[in-house]
N, C-alpha and C. Protein backbone atom coordinates (compact mmCIF):
# COMPACT_ATOMS: atom_id res chain seq x y z
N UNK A 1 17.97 13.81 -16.82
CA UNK A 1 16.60 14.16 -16.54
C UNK A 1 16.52 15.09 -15.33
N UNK A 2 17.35 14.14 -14.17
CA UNK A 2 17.29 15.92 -13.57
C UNK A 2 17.87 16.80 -13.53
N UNK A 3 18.54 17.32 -14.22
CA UNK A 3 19.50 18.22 -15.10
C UNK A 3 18.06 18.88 -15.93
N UNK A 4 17.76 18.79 -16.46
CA UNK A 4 16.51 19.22 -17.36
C UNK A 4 15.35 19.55 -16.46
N UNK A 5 15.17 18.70 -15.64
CA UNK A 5 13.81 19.15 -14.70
C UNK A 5 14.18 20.76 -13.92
N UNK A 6 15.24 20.82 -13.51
CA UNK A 6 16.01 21.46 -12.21
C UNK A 6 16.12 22.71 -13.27
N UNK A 7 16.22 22.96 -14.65
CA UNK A 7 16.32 24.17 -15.45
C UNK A 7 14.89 24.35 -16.13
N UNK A 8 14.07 23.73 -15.77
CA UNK A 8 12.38 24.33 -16.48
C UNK A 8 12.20 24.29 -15.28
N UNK A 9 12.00 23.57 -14.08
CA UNK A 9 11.81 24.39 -12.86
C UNK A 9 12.31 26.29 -12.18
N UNK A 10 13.56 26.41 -12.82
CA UNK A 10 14.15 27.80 -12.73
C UNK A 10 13.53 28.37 -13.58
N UNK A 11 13.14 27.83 -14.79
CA UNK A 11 12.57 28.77 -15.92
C UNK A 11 10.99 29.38 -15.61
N UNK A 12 10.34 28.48 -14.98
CA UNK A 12 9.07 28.79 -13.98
C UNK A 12 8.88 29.54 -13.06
N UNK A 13 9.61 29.48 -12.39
CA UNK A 13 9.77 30.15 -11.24
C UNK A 13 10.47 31.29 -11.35
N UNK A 14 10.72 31.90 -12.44
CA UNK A 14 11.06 32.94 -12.71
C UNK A 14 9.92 33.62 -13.41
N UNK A 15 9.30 32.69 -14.17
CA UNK A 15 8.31 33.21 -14.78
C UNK A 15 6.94 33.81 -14.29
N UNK A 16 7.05 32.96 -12.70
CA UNK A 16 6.23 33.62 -12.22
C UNK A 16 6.52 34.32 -11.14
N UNK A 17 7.56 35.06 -11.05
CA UNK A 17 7.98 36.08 -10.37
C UNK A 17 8.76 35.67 -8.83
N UNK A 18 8.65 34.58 -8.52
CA UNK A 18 9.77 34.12 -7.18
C UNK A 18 11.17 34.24 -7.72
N UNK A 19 11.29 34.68 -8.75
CA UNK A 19 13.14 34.02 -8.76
C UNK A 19 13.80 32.47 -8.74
N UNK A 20 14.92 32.55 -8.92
CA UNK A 20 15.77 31.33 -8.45
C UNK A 20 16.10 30.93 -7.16
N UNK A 21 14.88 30.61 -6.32
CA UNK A 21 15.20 30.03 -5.18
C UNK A 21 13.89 29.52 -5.17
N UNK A 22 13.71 28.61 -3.76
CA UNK A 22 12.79 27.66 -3.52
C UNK A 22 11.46 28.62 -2.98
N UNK A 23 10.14 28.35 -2.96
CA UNK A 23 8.81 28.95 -2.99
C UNK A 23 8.95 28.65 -1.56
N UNK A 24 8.36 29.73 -1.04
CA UNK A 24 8.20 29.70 0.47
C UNK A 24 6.60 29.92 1.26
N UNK A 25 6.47 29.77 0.05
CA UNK A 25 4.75 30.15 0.58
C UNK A 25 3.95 29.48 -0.70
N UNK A 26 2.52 29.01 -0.87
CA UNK A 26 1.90 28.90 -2.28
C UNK A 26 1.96 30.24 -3.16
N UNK A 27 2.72 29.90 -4.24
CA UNK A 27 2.58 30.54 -5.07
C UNK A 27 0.82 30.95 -5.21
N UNK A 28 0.51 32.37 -5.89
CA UNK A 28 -0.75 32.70 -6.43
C UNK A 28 -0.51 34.06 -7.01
N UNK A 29 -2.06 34.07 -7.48
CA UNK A 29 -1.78 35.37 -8.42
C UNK A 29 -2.04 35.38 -9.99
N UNK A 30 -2.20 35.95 -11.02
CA UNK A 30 -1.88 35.85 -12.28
C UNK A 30 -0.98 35.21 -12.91
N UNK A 31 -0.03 35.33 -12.40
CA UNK A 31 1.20 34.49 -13.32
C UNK A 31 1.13 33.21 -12.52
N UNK A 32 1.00 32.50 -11.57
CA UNK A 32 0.82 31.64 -11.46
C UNK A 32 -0.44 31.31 -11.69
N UNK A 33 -1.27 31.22 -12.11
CA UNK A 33 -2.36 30.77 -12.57
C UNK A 33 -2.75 30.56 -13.82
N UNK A 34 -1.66 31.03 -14.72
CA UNK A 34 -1.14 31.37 -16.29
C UNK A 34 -0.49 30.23 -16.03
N UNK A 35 0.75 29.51 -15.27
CA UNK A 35 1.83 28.57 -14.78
C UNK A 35 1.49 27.54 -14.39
N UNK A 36 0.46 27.25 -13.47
CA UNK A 36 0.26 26.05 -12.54
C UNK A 36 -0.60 25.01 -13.97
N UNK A 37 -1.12 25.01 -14.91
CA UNK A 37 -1.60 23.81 -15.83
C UNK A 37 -0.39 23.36 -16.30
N UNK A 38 0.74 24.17 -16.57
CA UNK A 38 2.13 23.92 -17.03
C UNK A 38 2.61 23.06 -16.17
N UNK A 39 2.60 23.47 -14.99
CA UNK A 39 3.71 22.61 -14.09
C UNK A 39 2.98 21.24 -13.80
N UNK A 40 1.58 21.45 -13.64
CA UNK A 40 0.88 19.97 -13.36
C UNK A 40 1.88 19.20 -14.60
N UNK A 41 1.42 19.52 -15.91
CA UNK A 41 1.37 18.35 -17.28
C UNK A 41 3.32 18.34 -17.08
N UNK A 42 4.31 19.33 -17.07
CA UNK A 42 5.54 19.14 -16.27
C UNK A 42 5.38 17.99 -15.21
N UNK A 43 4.85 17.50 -14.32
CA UNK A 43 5.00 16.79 -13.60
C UNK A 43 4.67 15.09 -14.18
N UNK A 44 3.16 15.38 -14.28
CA UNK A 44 2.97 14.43 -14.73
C UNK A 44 3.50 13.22 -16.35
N UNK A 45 4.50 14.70 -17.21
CA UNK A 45 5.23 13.93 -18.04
C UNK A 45 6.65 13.50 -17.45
N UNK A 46 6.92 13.67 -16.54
CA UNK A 46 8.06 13.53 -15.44
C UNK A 46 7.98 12.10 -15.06
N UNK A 47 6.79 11.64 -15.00
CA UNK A 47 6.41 10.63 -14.16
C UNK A 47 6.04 9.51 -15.26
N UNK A 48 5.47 9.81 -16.16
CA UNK A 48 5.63 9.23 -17.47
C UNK A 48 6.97 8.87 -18.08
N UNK A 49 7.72 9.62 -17.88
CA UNK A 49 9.12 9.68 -18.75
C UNK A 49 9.51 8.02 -17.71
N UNK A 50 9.64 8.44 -16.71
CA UNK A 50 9.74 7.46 -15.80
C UNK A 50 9.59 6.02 -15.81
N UNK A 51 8.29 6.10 -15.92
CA UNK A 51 7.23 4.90 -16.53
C UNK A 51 7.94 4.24 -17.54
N UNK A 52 7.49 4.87 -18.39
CA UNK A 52 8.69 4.74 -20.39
C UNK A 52 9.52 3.85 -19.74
N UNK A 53 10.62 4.56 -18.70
CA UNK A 53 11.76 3.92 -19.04
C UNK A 53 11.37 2.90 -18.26
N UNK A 54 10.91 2.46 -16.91
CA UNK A 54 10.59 1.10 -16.71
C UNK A 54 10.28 0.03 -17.65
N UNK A 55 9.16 0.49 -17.92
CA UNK A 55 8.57 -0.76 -18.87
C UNK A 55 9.73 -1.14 -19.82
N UNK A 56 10.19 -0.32 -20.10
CA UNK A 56 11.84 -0.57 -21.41
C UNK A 56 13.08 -1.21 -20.82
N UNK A 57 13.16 -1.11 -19.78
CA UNK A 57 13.66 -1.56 -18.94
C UNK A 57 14.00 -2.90 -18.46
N UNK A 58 12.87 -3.33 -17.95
CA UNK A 58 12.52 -4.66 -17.54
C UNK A 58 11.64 -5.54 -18.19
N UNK A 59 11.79 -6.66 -17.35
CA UNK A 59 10.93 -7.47 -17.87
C UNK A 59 10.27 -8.39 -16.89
N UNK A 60 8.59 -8.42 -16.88
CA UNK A 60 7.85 -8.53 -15.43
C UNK A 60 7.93 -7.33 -14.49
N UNK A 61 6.95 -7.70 -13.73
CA UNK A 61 6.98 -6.65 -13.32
C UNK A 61 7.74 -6.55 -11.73
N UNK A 62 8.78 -7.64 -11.45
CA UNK A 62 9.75 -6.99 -10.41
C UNK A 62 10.77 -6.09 -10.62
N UNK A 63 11.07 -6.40 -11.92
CA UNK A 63 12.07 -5.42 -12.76
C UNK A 63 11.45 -4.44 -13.05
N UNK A 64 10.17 -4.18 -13.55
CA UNK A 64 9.89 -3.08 -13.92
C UNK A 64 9.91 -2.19 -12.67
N UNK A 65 9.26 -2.59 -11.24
CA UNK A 65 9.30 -2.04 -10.08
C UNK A 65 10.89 -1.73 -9.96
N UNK A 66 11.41 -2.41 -10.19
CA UNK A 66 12.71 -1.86 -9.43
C UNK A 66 13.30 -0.69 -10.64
N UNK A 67 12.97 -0.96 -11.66
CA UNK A 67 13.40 -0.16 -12.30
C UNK A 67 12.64 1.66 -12.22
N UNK A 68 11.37 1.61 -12.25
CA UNK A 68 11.07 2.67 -11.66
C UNK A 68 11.15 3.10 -10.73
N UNK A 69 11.64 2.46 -9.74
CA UNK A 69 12.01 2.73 -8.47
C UNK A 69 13.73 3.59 -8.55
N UNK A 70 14.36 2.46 -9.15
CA UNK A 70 15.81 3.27 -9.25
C UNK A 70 15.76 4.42 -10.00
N UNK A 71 15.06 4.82 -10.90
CA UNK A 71 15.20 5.64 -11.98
C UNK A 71 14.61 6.71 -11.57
N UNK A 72 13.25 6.93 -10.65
CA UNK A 72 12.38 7.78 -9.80
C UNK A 72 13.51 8.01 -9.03
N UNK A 73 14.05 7.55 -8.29
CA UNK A 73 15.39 8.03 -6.73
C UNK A 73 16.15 8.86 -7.35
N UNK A 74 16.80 8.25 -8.46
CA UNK A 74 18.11 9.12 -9.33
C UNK A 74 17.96 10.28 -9.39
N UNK A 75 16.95 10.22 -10.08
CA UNK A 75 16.23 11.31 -10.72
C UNK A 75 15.80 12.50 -9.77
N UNK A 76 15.13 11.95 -8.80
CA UNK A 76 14.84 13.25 -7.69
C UNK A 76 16.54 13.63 -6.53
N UNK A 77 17.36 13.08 -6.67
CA UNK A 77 18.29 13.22 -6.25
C UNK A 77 19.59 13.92 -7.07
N UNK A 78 19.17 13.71 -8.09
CA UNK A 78 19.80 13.90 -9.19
C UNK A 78 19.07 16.09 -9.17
N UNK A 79 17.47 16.19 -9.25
CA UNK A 79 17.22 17.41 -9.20
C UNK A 79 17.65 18.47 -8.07
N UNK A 80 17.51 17.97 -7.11
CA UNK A 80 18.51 18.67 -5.82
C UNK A 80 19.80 19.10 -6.48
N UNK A 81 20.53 17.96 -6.91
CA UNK A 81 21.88 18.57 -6.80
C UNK A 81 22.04 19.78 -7.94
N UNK A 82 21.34 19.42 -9.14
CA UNK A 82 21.29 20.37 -10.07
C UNK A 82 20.93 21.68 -9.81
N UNK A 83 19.75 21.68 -8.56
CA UNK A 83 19.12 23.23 -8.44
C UNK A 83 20.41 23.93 -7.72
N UNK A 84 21.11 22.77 -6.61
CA UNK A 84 22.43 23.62 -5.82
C UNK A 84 23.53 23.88 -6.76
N UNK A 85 23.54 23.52 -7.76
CA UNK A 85 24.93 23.88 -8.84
C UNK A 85 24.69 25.45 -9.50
N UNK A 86 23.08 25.24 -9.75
CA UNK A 86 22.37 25.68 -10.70
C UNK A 86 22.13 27.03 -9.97
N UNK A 87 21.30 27.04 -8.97
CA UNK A 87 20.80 28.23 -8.41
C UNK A 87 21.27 28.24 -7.02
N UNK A 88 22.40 27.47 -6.60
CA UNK A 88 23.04 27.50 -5.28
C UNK A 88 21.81 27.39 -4.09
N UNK A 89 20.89 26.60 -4.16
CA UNK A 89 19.79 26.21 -3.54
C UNK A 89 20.06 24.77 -3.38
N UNK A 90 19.34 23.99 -2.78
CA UNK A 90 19.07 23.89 -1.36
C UNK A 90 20.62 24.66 -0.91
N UNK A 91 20.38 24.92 0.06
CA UNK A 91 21.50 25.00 1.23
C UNK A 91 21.45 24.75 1.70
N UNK A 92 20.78 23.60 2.49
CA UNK A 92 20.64 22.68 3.52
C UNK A 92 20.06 22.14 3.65
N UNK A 93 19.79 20.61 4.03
CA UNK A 93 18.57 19.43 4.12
C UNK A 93 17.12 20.22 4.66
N UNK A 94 17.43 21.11 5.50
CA UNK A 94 15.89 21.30 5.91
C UNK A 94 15.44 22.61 5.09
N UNK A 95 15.99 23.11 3.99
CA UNK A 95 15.38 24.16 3.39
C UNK A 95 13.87 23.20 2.84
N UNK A 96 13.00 24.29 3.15
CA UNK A 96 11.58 24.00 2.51
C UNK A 96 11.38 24.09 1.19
N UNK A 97 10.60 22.97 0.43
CA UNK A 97 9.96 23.55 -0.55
C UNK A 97 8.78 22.90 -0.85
N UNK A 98 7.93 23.70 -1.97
CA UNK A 98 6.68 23.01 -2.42
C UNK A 98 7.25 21.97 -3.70
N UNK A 99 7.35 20.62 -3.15
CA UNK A 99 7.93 19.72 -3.52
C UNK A 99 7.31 19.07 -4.72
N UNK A 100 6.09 18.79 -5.35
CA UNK A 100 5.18 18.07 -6.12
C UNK A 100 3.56 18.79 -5.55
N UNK A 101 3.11 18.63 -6.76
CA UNK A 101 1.54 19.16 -7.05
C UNK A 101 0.39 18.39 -7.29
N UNK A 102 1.25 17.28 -7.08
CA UNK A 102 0.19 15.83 -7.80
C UNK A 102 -0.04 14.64 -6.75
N UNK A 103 -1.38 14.53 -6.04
CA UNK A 103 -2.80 15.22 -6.07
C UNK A 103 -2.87 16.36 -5.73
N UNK A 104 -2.01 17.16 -4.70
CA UNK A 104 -2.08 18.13 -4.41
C UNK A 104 -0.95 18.99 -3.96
N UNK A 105 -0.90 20.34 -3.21
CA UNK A 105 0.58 20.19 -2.87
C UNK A 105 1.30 20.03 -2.04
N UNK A 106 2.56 19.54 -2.19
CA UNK A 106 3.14 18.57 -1.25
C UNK A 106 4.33 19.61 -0.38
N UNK A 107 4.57 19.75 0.45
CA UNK A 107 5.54 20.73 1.15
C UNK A 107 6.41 19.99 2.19
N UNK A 108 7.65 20.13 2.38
CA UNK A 108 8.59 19.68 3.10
C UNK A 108 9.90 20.17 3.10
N UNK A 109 10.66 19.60 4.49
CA UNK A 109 12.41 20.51 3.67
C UNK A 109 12.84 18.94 2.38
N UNK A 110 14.12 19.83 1.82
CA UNK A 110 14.34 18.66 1.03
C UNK A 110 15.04 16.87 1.41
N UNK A 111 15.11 17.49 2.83
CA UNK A 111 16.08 15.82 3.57
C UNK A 111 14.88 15.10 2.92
N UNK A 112 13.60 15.15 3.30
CA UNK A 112 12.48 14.32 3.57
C UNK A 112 12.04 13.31 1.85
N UNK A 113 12.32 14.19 0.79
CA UNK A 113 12.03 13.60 -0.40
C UNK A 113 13.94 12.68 -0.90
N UNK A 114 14.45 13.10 0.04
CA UNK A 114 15.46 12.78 -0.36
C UNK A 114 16.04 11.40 0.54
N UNK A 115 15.70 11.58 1.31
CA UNK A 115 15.53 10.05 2.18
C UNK A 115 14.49 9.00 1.41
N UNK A 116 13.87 9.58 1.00
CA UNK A 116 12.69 8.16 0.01
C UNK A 116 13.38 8.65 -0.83
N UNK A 117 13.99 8.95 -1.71
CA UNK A 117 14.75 8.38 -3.10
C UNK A 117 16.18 7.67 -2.68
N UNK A 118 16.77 7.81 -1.74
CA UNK A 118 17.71 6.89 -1.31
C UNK A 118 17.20 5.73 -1.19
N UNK A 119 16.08 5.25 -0.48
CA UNK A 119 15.19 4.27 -0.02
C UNK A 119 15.43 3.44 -1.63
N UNK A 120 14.81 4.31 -2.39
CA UNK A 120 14.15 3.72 -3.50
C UNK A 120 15.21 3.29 -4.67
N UNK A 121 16.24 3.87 -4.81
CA UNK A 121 17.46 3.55 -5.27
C UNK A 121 17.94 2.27 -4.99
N UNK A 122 18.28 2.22 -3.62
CA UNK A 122 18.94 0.97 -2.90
C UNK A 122 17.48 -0.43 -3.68
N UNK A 123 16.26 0.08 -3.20
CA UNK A 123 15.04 -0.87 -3.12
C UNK A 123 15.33 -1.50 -4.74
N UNK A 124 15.52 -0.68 -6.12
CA UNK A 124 15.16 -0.63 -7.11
C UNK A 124 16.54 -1.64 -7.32
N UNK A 125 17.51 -1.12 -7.04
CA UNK A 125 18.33 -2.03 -7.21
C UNK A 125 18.44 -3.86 -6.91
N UNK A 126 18.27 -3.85 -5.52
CA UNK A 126 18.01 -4.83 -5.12
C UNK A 126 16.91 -5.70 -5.82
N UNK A 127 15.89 -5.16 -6.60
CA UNK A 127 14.56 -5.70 -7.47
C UNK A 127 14.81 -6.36 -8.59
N UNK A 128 16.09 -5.29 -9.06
CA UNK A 128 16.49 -5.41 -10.69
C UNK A 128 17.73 -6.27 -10.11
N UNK A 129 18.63 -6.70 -9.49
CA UNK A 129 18.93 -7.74 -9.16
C UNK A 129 18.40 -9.19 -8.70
N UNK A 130 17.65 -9.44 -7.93
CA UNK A 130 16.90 -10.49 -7.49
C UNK A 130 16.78 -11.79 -8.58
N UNK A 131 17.20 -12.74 -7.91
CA UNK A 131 16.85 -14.04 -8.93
C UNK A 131 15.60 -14.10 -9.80
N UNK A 132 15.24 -14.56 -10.96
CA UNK A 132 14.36 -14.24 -10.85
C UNK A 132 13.68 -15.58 -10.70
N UNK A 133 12.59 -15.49 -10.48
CA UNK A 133 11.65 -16.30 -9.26
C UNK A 133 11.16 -16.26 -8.07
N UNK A 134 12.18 -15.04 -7.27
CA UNK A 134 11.74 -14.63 -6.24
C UNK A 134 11.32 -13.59 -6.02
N UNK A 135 9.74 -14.03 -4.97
CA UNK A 135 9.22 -13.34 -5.16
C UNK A 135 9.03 -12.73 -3.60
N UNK A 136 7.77 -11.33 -3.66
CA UNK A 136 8.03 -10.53 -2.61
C UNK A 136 7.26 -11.34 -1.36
N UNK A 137 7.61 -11.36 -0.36
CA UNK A 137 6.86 -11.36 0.85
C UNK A 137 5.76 -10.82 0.98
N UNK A 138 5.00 -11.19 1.43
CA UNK A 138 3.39 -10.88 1.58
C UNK A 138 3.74 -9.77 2.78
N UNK A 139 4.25 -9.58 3.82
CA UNK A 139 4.62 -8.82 4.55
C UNK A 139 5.15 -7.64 4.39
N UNK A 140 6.80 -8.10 3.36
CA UNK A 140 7.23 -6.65 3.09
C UNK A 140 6.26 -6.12 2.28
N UNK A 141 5.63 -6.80 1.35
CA UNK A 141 4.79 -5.94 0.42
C UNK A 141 4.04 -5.42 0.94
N UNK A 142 2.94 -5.49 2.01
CA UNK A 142 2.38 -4.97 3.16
C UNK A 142 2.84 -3.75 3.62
N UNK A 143 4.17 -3.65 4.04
CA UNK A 143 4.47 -2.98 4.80
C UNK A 143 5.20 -1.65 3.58
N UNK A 144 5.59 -1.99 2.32
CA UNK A 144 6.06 -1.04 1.41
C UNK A 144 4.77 -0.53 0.96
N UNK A 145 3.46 -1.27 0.78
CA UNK A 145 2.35 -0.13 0.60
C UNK A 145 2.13 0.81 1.66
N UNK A 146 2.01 0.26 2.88
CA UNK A 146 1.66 0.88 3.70
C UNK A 146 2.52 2.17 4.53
N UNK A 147 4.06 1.50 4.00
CA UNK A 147 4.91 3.10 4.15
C UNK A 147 4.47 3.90 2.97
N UNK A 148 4.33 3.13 1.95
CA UNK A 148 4.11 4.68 0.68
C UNK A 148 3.03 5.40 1.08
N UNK A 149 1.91 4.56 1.51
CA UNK A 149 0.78 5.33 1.98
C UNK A 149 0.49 7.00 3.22
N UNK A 150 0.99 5.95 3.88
CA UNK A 150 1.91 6.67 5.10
C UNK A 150 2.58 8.08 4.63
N UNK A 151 3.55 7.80 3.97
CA UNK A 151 4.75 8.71 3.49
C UNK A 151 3.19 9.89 2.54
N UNK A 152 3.01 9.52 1.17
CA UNK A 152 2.00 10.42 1.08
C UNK A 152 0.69 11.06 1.96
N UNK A 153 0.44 10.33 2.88
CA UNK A 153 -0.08 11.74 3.75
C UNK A 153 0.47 12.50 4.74
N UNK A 154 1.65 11.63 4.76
CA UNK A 154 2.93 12.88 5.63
C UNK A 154 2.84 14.62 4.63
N UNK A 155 3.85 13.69 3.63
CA UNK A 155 3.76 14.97 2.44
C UNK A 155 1.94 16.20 2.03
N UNK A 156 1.21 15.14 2.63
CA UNK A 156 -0.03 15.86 1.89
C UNK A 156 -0.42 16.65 3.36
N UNK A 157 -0.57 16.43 4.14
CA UNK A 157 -0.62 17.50 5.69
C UNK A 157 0.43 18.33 5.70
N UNK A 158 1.96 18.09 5.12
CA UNK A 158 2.37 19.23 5.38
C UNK A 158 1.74 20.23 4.96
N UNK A 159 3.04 21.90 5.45
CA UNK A 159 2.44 22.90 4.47
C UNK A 159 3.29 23.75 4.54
N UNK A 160 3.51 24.91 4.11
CA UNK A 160 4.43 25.65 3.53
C UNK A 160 5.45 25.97 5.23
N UNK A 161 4.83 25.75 6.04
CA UNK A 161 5.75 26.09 7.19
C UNK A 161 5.84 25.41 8.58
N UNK A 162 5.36 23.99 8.08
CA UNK A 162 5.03 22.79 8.86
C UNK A 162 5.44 21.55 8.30
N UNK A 163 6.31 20.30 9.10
CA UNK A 163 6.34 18.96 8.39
C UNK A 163 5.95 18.07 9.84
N UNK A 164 5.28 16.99 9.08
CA UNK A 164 4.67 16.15 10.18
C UNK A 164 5.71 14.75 10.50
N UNK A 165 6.54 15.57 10.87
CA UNK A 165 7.83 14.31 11.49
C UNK A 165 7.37 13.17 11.91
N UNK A 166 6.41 13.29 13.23
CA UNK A 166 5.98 12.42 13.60
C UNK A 166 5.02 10.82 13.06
N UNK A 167 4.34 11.59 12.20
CA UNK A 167 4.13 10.58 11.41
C UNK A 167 5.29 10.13 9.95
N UNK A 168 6.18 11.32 9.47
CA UNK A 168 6.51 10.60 8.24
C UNK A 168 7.74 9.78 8.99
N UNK A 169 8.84 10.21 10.25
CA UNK A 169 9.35 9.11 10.41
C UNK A 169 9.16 7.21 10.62
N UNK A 170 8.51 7.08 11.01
CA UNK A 170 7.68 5.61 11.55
C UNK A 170 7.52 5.17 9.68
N UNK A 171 6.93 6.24 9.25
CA UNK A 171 6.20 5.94 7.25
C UNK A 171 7.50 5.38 6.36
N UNK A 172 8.51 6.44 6.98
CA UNK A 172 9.90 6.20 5.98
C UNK A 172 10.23 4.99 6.68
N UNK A 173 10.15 4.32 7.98
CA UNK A 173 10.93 3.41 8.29
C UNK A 173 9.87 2.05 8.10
N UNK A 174 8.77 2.16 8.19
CA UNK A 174 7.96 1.14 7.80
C UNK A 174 7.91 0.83 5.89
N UNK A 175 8.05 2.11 5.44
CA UNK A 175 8.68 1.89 3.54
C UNK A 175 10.09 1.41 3.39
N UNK A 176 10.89 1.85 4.43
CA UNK A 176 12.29 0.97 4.20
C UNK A 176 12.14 -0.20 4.36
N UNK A 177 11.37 -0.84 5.60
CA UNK A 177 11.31 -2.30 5.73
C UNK A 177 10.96 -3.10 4.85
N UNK A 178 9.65 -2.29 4.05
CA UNK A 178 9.13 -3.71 3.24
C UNK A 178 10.04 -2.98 2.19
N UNK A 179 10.74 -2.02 1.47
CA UNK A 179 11.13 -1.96 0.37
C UNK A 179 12.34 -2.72 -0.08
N UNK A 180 12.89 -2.33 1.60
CA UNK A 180 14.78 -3.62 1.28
C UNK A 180 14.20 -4.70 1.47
N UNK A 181 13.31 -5.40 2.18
CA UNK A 181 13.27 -6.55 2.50
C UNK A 181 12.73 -7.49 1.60
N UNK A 182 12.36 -7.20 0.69
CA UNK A 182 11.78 -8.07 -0.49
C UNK A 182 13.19 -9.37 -0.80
């Protein structure tokens, strides 16, 4: 899957005239405006595909969490490496990009999406392992909404030439807490 995402992403972004490398600014213009309904329903079947496989996955919904959790991490970790095979991009944790469109768009270098899919890997695992019967802490669960929360308005203030460290570090480490700690 991200093998497939990471080559209709190149196929886009060619299509609308950046080339094979990462967007450095909002795309606009004609061809992106021909592009951007594409890439939304691209995303959002991304996230679906996702879904699918949870629910198929597991059973209840700690498994299903962990399973979309592991399968979401892979997957966005999995697209990095493909775009650097692929289009010799990223070249480095802090290369920027316009990362996701959904609610709006999201901008950062790539360490930052790539530290929450590590998160979420390890988290997903640990879920889809867990006895079952046990259940989450009222706390960590607390504290894993409240990093995701966190973490999305890190991502949603950035912008094409700004990341808000300050708040998404404290976000990623308050989402690690409640996410391993379940």
């Amino acid at each position: 899957m991200g093998f497939l995402e990471a080559v209709v992403v190149l196929y886009l972004r060619r299509l609308i005239g950046v080339g094979f490398v990462h967007v450095q600014a909002a795309p606009s213009g004609p061809a992106w405006d021909a592009v951007r309904a594409m890439e939304l329903g691209r995303e959002a079947s991304t996230l679906a595909m996702i879904l699918a496989v949870a629910l198929l996955a597991g059973r209840g919904l700690r498994a299903r969490l962990g399973a979309f959790a592991f399968v979401f991490g892979v997957w966005d970790i999995a697209y990095y490496a493909w775009l650097a095979v692929l289009a010799g991009w990223p070249t480095g944790p802090f290369d920027r990009d316009l990362l996701f469109l959904i609610p709006a768009p999201w901008w950062g270098p790539v360490l930052a999406p790539l530290l929450v899919a590590l998160v979420l890997v390890v988290a997903g695992v640990r879920l889809l392992r867990a006895p079952s019967g046990v259940r989450a802490r009222p706390l960590g669960a607390g504290a894993a909404a409240g990093g995701t929360a966190l973490l999305l308005l890190a991502f949603l203030l950035a912008g094409p030439s700004s990341f808000p460290w300050a708040l998404y570090l404290p976000a990623l480490a308050l989402f690690a807490f409640g996410s391993l700690g379940w």
